[in-house]
N, C-alpha and C. Protein backbone atom coordinates (compact mmCIF):
# COMPACT_ATOMS: atom_id res chain seq x y z
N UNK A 1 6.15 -75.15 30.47
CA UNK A 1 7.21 -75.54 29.57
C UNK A 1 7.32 -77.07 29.57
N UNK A 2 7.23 -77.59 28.29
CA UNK A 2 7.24 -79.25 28.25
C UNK A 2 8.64 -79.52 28.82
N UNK A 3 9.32 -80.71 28.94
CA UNK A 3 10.42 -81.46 29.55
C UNK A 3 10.75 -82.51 28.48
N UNK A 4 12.02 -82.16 28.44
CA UNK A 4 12.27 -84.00 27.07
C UNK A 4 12.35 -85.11 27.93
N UNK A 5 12.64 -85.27 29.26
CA UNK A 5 12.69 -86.60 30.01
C UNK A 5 11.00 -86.61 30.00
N UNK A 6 10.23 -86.23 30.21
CA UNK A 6 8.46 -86.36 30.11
C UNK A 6 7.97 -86.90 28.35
N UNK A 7 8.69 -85.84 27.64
CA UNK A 7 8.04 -86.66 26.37
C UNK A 7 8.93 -87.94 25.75
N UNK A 8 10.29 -88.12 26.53
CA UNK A 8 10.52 -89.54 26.11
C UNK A 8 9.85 -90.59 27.09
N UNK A 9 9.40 -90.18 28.36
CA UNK A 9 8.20 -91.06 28.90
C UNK A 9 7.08 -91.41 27.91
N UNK A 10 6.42 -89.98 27.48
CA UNK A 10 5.15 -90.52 26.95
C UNK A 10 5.59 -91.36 25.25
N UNK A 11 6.61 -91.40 24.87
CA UNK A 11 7.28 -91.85 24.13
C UNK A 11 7.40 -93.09 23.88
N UNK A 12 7.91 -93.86 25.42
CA UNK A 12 7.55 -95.27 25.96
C UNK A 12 6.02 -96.00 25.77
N UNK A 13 5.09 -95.06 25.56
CA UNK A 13 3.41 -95.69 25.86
C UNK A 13 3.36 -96.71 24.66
N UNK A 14 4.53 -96.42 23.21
CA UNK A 14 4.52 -97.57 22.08
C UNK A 14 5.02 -98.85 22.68
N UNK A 15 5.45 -99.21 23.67
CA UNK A 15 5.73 -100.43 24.48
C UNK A 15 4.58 -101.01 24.85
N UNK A 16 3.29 -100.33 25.27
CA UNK A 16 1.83 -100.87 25.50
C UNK A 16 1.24 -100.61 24.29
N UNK A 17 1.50 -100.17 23.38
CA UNK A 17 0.45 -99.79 22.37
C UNK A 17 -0.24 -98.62 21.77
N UNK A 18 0.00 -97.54 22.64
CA UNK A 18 -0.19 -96.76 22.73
C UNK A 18 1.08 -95.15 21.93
N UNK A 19 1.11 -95.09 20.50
CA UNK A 19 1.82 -94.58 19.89
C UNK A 19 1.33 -92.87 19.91
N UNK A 20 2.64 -91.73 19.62
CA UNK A 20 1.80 -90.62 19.56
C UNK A 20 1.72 -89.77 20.94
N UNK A 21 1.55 -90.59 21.86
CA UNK A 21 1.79 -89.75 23.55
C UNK A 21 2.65 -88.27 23.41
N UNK A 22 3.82 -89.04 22.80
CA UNK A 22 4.66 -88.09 23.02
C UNK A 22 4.36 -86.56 22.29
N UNK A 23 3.95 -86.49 21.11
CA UNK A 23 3.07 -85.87 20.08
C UNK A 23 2.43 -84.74 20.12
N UNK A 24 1.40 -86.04 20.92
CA UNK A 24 0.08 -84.88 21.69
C UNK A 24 0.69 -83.84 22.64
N UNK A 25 2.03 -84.53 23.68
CA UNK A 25 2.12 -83.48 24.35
C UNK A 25 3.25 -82.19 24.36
N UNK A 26 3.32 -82.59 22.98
CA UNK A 26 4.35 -81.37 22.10
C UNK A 26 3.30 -80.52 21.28
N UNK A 27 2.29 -80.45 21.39
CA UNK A 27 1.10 -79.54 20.29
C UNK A 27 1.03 -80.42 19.38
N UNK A 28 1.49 -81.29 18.71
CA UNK A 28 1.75 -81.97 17.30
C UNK A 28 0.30 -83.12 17.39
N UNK A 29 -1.20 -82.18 17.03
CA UNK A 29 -2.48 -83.06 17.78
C UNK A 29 -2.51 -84.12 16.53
N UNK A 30 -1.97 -83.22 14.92
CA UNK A 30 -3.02 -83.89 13.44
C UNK A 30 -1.71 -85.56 13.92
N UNK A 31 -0.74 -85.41 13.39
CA UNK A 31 0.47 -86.44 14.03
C UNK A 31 0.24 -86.76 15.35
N UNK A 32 -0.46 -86.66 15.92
CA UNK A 32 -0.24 -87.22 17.59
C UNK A 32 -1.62 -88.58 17.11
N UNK A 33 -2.26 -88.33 16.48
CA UNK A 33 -3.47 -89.08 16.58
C UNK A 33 -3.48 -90.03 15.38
N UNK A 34 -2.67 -89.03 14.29
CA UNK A 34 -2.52 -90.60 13.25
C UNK A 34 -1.67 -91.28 13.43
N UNK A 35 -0.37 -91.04 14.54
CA UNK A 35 0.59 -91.93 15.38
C UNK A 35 0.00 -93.20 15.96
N UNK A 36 -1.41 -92.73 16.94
CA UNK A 36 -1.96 -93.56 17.26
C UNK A 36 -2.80 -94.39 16.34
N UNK A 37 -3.35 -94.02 15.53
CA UNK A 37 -4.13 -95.19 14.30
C UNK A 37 -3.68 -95.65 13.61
N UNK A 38 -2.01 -95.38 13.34
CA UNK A 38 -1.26 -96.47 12.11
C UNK A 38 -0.33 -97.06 13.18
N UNK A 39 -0.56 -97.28 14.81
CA UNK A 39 0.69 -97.38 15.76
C UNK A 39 2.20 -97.08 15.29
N UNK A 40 2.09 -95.57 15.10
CA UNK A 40 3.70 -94.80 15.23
C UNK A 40 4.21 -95.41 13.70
N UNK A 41 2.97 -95.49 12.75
CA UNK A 41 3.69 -95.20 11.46
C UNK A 41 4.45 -96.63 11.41
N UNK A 42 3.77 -97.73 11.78
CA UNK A 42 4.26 -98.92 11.71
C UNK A 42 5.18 -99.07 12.82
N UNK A 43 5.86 -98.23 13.52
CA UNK A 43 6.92 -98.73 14.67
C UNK A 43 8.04 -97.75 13.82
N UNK A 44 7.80 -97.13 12.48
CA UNK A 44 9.16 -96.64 11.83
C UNK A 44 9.02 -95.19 12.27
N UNK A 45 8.08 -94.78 12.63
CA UNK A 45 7.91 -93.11 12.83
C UNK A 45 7.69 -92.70 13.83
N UNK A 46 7.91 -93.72 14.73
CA UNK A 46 8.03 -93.73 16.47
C UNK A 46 9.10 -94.51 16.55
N UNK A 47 10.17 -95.26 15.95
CA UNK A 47 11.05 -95.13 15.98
C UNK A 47 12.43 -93.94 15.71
N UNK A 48 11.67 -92.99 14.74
CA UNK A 48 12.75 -91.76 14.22
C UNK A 48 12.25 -91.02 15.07
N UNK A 49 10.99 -91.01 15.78
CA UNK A 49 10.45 -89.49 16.82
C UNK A 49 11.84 -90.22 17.77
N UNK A 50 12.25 -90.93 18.21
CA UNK A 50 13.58 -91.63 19.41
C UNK A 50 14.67 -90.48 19.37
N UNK A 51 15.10 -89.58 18.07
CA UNK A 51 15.74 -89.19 17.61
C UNK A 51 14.88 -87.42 17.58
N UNK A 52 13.88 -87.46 17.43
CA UNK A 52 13.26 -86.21 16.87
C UNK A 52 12.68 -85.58 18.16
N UNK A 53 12.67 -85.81 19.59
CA UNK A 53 11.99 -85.50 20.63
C UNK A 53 12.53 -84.12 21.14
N UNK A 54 14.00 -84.17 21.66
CA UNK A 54 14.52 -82.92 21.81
C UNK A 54 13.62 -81.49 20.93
N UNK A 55 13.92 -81.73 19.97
CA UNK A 55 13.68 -80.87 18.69
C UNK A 55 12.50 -80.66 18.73
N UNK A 56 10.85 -81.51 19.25
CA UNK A 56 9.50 -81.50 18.92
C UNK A 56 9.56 -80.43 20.33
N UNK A 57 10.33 -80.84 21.85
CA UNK A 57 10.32 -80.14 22.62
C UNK A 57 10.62 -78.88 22.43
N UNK A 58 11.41 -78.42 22.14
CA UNK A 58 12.15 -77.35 22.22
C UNK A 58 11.28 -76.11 20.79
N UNK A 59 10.70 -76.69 19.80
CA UNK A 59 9.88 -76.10 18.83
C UNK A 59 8.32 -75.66 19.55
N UNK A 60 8.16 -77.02 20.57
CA UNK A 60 6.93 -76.54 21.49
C UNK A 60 7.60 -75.51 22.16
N UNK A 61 8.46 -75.14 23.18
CA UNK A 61 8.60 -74.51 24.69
C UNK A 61 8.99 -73.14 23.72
N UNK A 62 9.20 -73.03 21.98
CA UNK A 62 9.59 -71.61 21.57
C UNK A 62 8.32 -71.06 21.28
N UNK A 63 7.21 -71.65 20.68
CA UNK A 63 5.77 -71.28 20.31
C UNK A 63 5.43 -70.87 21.38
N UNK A 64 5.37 -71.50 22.59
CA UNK A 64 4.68 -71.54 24.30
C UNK A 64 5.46 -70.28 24.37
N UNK A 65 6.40 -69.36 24.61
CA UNK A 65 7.15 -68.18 25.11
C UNK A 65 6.61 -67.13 23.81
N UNK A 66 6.30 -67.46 22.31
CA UNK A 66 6.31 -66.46 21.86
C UNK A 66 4.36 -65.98 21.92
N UNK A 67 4.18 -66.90 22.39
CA UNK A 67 2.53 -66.58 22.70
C UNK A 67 2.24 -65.77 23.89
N UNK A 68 3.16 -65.78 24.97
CA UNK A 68 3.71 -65.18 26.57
C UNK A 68 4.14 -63.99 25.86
N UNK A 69 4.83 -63.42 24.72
CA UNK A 69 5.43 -62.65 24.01
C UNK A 69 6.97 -62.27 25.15
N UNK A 70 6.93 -63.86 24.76
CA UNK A 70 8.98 -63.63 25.53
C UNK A 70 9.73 -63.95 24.58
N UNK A 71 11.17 -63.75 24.48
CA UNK A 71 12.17 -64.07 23.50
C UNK A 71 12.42 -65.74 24.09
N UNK A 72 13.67 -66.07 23.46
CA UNK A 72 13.51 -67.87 23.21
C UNK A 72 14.51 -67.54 24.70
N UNK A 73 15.04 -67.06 25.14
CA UNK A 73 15.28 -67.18 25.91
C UNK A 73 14.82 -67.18 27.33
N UNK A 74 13.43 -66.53 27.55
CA UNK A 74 12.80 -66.14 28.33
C UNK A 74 12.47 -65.61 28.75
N UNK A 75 13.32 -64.00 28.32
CA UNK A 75 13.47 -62.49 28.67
C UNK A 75 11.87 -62.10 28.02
N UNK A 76 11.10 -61.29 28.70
CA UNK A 76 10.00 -60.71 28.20
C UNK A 76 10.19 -59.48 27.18
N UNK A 77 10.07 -59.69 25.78
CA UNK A 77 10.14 -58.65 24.70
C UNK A 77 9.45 -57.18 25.29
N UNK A 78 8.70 -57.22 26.15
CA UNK A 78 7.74 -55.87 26.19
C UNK A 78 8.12 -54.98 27.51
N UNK A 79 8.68 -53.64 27.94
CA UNK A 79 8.53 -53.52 29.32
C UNK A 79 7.18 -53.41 29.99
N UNK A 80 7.06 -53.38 31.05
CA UNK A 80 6.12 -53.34 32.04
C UNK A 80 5.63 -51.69 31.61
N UNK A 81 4.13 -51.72 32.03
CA UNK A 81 3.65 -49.89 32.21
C UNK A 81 4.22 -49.54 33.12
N UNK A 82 4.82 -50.11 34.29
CA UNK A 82 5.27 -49.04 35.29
C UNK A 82 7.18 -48.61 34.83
N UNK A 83 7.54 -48.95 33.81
CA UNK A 83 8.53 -48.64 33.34
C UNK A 83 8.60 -47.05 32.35
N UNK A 84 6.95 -46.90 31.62
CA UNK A 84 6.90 -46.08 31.07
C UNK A 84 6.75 -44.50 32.23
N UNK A 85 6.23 -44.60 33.09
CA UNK A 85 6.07 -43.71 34.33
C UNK A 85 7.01 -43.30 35.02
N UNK A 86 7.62 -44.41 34.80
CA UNK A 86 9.84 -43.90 35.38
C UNK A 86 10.13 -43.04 34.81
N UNK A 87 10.25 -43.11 33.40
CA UNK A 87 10.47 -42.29 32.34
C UNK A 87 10.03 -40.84 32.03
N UNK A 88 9.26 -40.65 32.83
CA UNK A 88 8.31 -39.71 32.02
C UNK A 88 9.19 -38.72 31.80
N UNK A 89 9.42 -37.68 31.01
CA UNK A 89 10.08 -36.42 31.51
C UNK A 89 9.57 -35.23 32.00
N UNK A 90 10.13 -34.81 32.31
CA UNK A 90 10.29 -33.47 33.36
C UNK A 90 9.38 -32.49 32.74
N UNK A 91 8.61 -31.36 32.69
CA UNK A 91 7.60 -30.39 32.40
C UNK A 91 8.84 -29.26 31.30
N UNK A 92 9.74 -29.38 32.00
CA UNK A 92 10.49 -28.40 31.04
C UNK A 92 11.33 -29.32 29.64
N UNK A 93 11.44 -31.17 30.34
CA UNK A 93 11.99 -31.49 29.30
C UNK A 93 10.71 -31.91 27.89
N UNK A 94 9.64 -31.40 28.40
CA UNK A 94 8.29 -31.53 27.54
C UNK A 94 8.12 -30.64 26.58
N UNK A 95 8.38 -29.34 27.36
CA UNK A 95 8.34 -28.30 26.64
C UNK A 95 9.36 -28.09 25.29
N UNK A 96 10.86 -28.77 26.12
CA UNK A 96 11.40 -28.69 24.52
C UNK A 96 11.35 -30.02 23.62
N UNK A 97 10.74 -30.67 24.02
CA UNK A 97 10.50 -31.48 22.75
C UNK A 97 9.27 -30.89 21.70
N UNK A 98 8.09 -29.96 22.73
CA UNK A 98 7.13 -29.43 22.05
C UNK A 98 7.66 -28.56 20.95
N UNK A 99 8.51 -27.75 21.97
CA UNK A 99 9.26 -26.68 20.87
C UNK A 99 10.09 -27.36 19.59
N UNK A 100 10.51 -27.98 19.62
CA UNK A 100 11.63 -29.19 18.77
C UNK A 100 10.57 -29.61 17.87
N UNK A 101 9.58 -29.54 17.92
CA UNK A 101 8.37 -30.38 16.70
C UNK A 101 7.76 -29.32 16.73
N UNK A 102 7.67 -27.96 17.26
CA UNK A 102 6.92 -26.91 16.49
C UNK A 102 8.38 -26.58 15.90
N UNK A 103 9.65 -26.46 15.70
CA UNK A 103 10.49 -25.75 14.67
C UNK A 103 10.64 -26.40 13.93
N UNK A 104 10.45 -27.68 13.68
CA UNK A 104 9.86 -28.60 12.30
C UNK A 104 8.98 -28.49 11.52
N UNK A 105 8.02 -27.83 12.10
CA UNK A 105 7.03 -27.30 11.64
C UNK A 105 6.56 -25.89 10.77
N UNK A 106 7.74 -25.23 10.84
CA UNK A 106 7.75 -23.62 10.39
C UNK A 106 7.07 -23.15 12.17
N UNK A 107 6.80 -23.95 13.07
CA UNK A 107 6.41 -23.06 14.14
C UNK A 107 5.06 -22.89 14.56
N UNK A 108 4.35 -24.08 14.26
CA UNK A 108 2.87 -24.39 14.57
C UNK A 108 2.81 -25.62 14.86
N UNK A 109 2.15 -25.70 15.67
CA UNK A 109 1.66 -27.52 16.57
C UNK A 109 0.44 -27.34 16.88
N UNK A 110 -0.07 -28.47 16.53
CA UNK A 110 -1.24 -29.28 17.28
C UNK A 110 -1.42 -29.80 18.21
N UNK A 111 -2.83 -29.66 19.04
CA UNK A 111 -2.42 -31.14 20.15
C UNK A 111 -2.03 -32.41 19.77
N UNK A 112 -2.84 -32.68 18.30
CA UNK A 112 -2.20 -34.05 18.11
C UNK A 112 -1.05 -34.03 17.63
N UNK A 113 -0.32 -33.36 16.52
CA UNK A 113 1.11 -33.37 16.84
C UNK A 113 1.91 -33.39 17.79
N UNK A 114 1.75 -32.29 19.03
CA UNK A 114 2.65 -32.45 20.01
C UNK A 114 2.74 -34.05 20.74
N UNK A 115 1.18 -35.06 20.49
CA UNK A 115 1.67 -36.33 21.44
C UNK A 115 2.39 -36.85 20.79
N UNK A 116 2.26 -36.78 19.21
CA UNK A 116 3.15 -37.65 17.99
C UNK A 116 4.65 -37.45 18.49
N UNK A 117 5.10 -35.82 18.88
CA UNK A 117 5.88 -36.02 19.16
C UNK A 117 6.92 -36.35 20.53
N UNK A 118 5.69 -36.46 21.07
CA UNK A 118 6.37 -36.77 22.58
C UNK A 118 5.84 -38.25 23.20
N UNK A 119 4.84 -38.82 22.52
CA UNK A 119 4.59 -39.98 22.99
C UNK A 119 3.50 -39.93 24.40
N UNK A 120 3.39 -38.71 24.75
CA UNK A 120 2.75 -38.99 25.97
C UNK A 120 1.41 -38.77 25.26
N UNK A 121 -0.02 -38.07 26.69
CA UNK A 121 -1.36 -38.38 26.18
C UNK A 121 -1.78 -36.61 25.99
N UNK A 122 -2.95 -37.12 25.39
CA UNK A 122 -3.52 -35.73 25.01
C UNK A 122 -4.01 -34.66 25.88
N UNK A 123 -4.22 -34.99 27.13
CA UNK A 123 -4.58 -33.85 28.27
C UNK A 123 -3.54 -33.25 28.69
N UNK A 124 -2.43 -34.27 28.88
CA UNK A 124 -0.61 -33.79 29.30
C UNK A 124 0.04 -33.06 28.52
N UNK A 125 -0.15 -33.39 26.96
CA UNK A 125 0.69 -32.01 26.19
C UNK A 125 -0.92 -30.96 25.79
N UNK A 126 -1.83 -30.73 25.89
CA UNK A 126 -2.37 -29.71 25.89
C UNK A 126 -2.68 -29.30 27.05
N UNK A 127 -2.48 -29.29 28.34
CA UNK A 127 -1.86 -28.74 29.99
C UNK A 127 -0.58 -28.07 29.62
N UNK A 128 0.45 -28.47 28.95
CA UNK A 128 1.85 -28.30 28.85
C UNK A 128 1.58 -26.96 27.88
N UNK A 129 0.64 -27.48 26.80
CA UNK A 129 0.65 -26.02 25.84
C UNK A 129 -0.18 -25.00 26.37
N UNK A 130 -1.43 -25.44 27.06
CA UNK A 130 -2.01 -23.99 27.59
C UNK A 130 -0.90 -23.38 29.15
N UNK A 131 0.13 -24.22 29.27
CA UNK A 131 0.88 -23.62 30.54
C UNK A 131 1.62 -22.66 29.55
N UNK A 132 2.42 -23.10 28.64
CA UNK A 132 3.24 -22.19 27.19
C UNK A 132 2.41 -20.81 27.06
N UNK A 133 0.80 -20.61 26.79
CA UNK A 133 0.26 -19.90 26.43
C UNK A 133 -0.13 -18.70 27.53
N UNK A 134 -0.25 -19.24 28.90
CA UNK A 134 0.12 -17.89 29.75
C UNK A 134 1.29 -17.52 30.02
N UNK A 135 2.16 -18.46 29.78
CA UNK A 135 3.33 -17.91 30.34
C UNK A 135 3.72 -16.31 28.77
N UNK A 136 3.13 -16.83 28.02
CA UNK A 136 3.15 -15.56 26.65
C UNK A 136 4.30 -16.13 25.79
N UNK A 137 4.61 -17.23 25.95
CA UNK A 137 5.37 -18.18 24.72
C UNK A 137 5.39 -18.65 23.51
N UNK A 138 3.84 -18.54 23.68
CA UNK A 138 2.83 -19.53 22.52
C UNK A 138 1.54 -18.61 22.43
N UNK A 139 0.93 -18.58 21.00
CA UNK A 139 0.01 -17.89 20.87
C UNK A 139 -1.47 -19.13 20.17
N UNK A 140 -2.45 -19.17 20.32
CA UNK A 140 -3.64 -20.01 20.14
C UNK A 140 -4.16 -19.31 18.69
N UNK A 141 -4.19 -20.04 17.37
CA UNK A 141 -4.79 -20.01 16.35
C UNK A 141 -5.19 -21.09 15.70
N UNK A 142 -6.14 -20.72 14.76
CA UNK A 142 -6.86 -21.89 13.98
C UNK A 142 -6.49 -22.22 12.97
N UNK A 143 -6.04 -23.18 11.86
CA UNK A 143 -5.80 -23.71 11.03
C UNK A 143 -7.04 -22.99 10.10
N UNK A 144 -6.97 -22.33 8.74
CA UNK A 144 -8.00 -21.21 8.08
C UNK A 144 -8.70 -22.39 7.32
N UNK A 145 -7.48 -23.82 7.11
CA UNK A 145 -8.31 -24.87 5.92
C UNK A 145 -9.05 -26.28 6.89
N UNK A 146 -8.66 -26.06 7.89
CA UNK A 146 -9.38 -27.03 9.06
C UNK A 146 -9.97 -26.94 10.27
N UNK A 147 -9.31 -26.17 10.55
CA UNK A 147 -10.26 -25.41 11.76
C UNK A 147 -9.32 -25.56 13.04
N UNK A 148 -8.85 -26.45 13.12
CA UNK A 148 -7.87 -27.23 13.91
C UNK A 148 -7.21 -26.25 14.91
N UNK A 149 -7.59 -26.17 15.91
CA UNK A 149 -6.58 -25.35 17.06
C UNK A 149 -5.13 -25.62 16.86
N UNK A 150 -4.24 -24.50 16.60
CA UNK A 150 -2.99 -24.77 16.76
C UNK A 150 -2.31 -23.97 17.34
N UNK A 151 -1.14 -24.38 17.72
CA UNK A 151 -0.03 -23.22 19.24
C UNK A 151 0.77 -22.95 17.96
N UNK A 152 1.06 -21.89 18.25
CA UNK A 152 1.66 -20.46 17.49
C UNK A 152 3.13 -19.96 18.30
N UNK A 153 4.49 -20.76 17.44
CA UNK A 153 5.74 -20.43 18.66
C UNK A 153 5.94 -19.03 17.66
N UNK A 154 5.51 -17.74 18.79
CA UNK A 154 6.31 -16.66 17.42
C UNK A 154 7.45 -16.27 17.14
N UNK A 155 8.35 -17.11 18.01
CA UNK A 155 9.76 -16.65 18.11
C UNK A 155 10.21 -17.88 17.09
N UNK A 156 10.05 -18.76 16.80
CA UNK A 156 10.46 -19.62 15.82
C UNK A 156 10.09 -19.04 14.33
C-alpha cells in the first residue's frame, strides 16, 4: 500500500530536477515520465500534483486491493474454501433439498440437476441419490429423448 508522506517525498525530487517521482510511484507511468521531460509541466503540474497527491494515493491503494479482490476497505470480498466445508450440510439436510428440486420438477432429477441444486459436487449428490435408491425412495430411469439417467421420487 503506497503512503502520502512517501509520495509527497518523491514529490520533493522537483527541487533537484527530477519531476514525476511522485507519479511513477502511484502507477501513473504515461504522466510519471512526461512529468519528467517537460519538468512537471513547466513547474505548473507539479505544482497542482501539491494538491492532487492524497487523491493519486488513495486511487492507487483502491486498484492495489481490488486486484487482491478486497473491498476499499480491506475486508476480503471472497470467503476462504475452508468456510465452504463448515457449511456443508448434513446427509439428511441433502436429501431434502434433493427432494425440494425433484418436486419442482414434476418429480425427476438428474445428477446434474441435483448439484444445480445444492451446490455441492457430482460424486456427493449421486452417493446421496444411489443411498435414496436402496433405501426404496427413489426409483432409476432414463430420460426416452436423452438418455440421461434420472431419480424417479414416486411419491411426489
Amino acid at each position: 500500500m503506497n503512503k502520502v508522506g512517501t509520495s509527497y517525498l518523491l514529490w520533493l525530487g522537483c527541487l533537484f530536477g527530477i519531476s514525476g517521482l511522485h507519479r511513477l510511484y502511484n502507477g501513473k507511468i504515461a504522466t510519471g515520465l512526461f512529468w519528467m521531460m517537460t519538468w512537471g509541466l513547466f513547474g505548473v503540474g507539479q505544482f497542482i500534483d501539491l494538491f492532487l497527491v492524497p487523491d493519486m494515493v488513495e486511487e492507487h491503494n483502491l486498484k492495489y486491493r481490488a486486484r487482491l479482490g478486497m473491498s476499499p476497505t480491506g475486508v476480503p470480498l471472497s470467503q476462504p474454501a475452508v468456510a465452504a466445508t463448515v457449511l456443508k450440510p448434513s446427509r439428511e439436510q441433502l436429501m431434502i433439498r434433493l427432494l425440494e428440486a425433484a418436486a419442482a420438477r414434476g418429480g425427476k432429477l438428474s445428477v446434474t440437476q441435483g448439484v444445480m441444486a445444492t451446490g455441492l459436487g457430482f460424486a456427493e449428490v449421486e452417493a446421496v441419490l444411489q443411498e435414496m435408491v436402496r433405501t426404496g425412495y427413489v426409483g432409476i430411469d432414463n430420460d426416452p429423448v436423452t438418455g440421461v439417467i434420472t431419480y424417479d421420487f414416486k411419491e411426489l
